[in-house]
Protein backbone atom coordinates (compact mmCIF):
# COMPACT_ATOMS: atom_id res chain seq x y z
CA UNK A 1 110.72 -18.47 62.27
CA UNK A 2 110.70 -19.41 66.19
CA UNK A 3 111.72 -16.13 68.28
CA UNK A 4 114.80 -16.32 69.30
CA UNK A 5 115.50 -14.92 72.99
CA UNK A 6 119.61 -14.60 72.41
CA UNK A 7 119.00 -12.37 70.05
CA UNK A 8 120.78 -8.86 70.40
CA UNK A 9 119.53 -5.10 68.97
CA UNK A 10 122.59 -2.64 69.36
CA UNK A 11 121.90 1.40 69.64
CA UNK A 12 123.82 4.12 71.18
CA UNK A 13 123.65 4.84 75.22
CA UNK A 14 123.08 8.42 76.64
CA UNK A 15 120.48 10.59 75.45
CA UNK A 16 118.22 8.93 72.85
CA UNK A 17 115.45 10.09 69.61
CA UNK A 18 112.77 9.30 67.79
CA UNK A 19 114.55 7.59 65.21
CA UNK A 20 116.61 4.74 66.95
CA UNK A 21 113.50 4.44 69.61
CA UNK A 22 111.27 3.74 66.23
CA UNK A 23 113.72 1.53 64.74
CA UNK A 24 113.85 -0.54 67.46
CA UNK A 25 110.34 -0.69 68.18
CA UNK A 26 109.39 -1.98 64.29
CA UNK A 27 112.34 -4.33 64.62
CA UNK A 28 110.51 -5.66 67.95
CA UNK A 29 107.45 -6.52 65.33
CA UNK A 30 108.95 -9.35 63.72
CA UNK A 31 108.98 -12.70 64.48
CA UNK A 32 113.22 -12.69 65.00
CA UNK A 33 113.59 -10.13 67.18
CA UNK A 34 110.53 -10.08 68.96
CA UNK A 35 112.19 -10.92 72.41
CA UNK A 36 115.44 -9.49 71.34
CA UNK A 37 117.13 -7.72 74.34
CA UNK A 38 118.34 -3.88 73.09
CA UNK A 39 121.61 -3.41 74.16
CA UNK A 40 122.48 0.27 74.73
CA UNK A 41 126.55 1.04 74.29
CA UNK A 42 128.70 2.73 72.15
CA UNK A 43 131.34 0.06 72.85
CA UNK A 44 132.30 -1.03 69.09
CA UNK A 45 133.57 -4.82 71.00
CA UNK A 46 130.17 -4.63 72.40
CA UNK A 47 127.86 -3.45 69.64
CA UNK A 48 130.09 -6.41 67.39
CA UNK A 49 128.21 -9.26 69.38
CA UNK A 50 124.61 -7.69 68.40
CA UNK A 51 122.79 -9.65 65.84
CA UNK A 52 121.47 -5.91 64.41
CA UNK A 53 122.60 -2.16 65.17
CA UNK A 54 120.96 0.79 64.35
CA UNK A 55 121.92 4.33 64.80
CA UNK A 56 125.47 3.79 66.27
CA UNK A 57 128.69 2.19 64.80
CA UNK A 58 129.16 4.55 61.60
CA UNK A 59 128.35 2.21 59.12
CA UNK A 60 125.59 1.24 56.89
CA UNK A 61 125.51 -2.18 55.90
CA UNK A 62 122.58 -4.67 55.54
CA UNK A 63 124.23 -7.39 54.53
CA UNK A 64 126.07 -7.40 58.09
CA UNK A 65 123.13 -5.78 59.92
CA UNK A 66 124.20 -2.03 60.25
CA UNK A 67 122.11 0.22 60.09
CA UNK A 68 123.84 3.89 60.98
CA UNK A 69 123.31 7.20 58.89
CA UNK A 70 125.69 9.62 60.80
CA UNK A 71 128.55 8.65 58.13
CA UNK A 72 129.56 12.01 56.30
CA UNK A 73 128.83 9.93 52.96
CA UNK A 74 125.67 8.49 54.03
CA UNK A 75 123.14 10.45 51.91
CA UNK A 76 120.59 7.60 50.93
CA UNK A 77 116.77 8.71 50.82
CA UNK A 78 113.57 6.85 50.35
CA UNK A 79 113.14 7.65 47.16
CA UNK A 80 117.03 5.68 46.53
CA UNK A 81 114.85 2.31 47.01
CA UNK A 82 112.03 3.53 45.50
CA UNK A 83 112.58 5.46 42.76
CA UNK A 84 108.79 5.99 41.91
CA UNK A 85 108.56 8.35 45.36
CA UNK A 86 108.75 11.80 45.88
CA UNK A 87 110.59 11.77 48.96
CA UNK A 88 113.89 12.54 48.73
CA UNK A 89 114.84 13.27 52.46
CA UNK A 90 118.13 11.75 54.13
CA UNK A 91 116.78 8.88 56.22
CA UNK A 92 117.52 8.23 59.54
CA UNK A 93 118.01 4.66 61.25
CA UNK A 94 113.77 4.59 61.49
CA UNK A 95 113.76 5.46 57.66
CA UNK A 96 116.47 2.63 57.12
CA UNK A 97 115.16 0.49 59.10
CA UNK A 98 111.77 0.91 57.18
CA UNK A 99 112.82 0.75 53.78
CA UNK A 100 114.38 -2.65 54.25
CA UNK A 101 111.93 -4.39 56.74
CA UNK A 102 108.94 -2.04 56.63
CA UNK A 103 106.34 -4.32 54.12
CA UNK A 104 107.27 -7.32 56.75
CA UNK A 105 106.78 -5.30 59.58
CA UNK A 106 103.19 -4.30 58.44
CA UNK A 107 102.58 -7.87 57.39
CA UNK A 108 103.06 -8.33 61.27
CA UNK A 109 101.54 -5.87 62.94
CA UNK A 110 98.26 -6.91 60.53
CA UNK A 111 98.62 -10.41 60.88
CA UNK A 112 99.21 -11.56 57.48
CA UNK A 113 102.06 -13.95 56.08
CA UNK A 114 105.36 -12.51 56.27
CA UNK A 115 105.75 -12.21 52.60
CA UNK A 116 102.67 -11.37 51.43
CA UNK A 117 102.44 -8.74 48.54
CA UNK A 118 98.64 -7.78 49.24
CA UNK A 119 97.65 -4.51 47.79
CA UNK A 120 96.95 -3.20 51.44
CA UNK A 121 99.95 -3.37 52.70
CA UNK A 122 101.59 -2.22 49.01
CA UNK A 123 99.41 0.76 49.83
CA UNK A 124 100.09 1.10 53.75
CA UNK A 125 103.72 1.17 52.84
CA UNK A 126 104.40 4.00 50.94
CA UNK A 127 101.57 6.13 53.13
CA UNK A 128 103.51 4.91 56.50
CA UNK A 129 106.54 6.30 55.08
CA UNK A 130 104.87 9.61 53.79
CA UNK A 131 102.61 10.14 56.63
CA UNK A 132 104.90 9.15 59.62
CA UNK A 133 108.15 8.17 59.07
CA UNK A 134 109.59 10.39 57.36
CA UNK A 135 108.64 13.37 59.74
CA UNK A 136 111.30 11.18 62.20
CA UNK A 137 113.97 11.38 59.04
CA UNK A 138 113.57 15.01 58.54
CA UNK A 139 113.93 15.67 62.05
CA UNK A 140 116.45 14.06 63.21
CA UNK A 141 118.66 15.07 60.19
CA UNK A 142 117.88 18.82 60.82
CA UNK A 143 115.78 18.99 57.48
CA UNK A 144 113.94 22.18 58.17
CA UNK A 145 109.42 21.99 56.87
CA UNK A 146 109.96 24.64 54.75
CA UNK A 147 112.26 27.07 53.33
CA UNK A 148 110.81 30.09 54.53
CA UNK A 149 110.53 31.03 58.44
CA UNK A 150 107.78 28.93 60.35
CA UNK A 151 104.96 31.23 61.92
CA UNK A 152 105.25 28.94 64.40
CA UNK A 153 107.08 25.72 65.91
CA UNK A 154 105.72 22.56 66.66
CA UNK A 155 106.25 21.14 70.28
CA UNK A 156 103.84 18.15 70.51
CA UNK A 157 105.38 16.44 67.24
CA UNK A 158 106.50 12.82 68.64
CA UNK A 159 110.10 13.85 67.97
CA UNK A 160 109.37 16.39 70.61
CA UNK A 161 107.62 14.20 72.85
CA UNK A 162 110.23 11.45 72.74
CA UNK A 163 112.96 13.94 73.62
CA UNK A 164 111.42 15.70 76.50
CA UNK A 165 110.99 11.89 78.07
CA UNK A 166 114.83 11.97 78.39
CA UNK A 167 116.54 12.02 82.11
CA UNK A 168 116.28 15.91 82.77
CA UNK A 169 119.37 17.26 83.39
CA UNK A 170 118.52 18.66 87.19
CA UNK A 171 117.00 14.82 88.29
CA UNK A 172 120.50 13.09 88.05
CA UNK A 173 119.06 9.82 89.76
CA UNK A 174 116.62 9.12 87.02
CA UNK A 175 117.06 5.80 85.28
CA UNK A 176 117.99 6.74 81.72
CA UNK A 177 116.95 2.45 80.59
CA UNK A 178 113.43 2.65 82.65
CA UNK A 179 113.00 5.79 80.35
CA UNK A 180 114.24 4.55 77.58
CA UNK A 181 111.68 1.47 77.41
CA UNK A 182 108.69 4.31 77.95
CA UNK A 183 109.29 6.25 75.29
CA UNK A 184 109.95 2.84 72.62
CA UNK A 185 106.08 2.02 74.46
CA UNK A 186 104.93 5.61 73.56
CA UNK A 187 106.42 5.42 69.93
CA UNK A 188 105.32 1.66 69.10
CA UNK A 189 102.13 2.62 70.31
CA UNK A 190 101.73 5.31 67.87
CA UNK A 191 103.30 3.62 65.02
CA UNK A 192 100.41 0.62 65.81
CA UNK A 193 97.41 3.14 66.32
CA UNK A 194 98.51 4.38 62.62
CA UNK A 195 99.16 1.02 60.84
CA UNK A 196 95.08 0.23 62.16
CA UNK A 197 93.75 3.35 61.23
CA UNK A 198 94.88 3.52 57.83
CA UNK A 199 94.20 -0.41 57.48
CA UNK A 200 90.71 -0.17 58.40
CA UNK A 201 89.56 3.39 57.75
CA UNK A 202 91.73 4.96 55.12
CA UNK A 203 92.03 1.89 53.07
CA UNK A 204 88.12 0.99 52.42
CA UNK A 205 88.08 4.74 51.84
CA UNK A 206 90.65 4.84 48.84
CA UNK A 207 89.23 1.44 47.35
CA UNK A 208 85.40 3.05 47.26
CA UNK A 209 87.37 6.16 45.86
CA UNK A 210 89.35 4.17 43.21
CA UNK A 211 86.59 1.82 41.80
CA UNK A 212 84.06 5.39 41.64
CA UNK A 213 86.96 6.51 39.38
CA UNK A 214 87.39 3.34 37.27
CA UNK A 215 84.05 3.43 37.25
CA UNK A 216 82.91 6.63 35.95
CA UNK A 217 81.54 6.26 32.45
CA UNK A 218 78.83 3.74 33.81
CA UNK A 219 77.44 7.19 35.62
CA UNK A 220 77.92 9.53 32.54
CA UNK A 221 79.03 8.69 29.31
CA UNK A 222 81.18 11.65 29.50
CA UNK A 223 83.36 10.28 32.51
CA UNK A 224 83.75 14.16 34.52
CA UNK A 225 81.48 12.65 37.07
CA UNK A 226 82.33 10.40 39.85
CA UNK A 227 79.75 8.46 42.19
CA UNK A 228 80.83 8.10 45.41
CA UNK A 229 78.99 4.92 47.11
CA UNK A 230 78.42 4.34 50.44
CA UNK A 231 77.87 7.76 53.30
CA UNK A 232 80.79 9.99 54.72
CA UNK A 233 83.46 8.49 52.96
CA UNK A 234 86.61 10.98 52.46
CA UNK A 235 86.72 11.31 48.81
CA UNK A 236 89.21 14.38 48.83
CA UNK A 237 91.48 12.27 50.71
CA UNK A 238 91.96 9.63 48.28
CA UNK A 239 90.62 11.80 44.86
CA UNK A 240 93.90 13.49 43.69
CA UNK A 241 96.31 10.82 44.58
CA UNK A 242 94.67 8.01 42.61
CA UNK A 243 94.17 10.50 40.01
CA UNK A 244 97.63 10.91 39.96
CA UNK A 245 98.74 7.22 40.40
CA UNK A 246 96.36 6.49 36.95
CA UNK A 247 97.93 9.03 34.89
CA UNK A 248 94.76 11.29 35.15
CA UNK A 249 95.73 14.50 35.84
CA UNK A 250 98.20 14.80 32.69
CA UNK A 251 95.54 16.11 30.52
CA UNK A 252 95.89 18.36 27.45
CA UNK A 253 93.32 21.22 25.49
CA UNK A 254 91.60 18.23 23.54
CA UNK A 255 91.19 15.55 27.06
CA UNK A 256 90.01 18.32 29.03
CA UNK A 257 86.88 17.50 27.85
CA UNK A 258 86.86 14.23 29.82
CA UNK A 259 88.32 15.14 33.05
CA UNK A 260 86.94 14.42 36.17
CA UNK A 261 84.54 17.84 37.20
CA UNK A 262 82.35 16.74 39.87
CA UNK A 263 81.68 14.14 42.52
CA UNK A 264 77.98 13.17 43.80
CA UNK A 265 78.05 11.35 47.42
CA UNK A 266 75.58 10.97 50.04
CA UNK A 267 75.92 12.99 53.38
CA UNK A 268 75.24 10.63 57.09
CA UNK A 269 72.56 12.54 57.21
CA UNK A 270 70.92 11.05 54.35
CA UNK A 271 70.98 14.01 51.98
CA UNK A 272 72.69 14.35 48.60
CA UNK A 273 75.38 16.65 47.56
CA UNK A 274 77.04 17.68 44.15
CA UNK A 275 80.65 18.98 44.61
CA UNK A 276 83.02 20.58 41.78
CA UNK A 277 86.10 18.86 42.04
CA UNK A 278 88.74 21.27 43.30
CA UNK A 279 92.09 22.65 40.98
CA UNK A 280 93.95 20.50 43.33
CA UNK A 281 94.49 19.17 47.13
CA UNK A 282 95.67 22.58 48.05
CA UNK A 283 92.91 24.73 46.68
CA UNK A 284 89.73 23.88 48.13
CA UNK A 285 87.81 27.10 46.95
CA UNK A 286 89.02 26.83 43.47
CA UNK A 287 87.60 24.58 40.96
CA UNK A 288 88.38 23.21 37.83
């Protein structure tokens, strides 16, 4: 599709978040609305003319474009479109925005067709979400990290980032639109640093990872032992997850026999190393 210059993204004016500053950034990413002006109002007569609107307006629609989740009803998550997922967190316009665009948007940002269903970006779409987006969702819905009091807060998150790069309220002859634009640069920036680091880092990691698992019995006949190929790669990144994802770690008494125990891999240093697998991600000093 040609870019189209008229086109129009609508979000709210005054002082502005992660989420709509995300959603309008990925939206920037594809081919329609790459030179789309953002129009900042929360004039409904004005915000009607916009081709798309995101976190303004009170309604979610995507047949007509809206994209709002302040509605009192409005209690779709992630895992709504995907029912596979674990995340079950209220999205916010980013999250909506993501869910219906967010496998296109990738396709962009990596260059490939439009509509491609390659396995990376299958992959880079569900660990965008999990590893990024919904951090903005939680946020910006007031959905606390945990339960329990924090031992600390977090100040440097880009939520907290993108807020403080609002007009402060002592310097009232700062231009809220100048700083606008900076923080959609800071936030698209980040979002495109991510999408490249987990195309061509994380990615080759989890596909050395996932073939040393399919591959196991050619090592041992008994299949607890993995070979990881290659030097440095992050096996404990990828291990559990694609253990998971192949219905590995659902074991009984009598399959216990077979499951996966250690994991041989080569150092950049040259030298060889035999690790137990761990109980789990979360217990590094406990093995199986």
């Amino acid at each position: 599709m040609v870019a189209n210059s008229k086109l129009r993204i609508g979000t709210h004016d005054g002082r502005f978040h992660a989420d709509e500053i995300l959603a309008c950034a990925m939206l920037k990413h594809l081919p329609e609305y790459s030179n789309a002006e953002i129009i900042r109002t929360r004039d409904s007569s004005i915000l009607s003319t916009c081709d798309i609107v995101v976190d303004v307006g009170g309604v979610f629609n995507a047949e007509n474009h809206l994209y709002d989740h302040h509605q009192r009803e409005f209690n779709l998550t992630y895992k709504d479109f995907y029912p596979n997922s674990d995340w079950d967190i209220k999205l916010s316009s980013a999250g909506l925005i993501y869910v219906h665009f967010g496998q296109k948007i990738l396709s962009c940002i990596l260059g490939m067709a439009e509509n491609t269903m390659d396995p990376l970006v299958t992959a880079l779409f569900d660990k965008m979400y999990s590893s990024f987006i919904v951090e903005i969702d939680a946020i910006d819905n007031g959905v606390p990290m945990a339960i329990t009091p924090l031992r600390y807060s977090m100040n440097t998150s880009l939520s907290s980032r993108v807020n403080r790069m609002n007009p402060a309220w002592n310097q009232l002859d700062t231009d809220e639109t100048i700083c606008f634009h900076n923080a959609l640069q800071l936030v698209d920036k980040e979002f495109i640093t991510l999408v490249h680091f987990y195309a061509d880092t994380w990615y080759p990691a989890r596909e050395i990872v996932l073939n040393a698992v399919k591959n196991r019995y050619s090592i041992d006949s008994s299949g607890t032992i993995i070979y990881i190929e290659g030097t440095g790669c992050p096996w404990n990144a990828h291990f559990f997850e694609i253990e998971k994802s192949l219905s590995l770690n659902n074991v009984n008494e009598i399959e216990k026999q077979n499951q996966i125990l250690f994991v041989i891999y080569q150092r950049k240093d040259s030298t060889w190393t035999i690790q137990a697998i761990p109980l789990d991600e979360h217990n590094n000093f406990s093995q199986r």
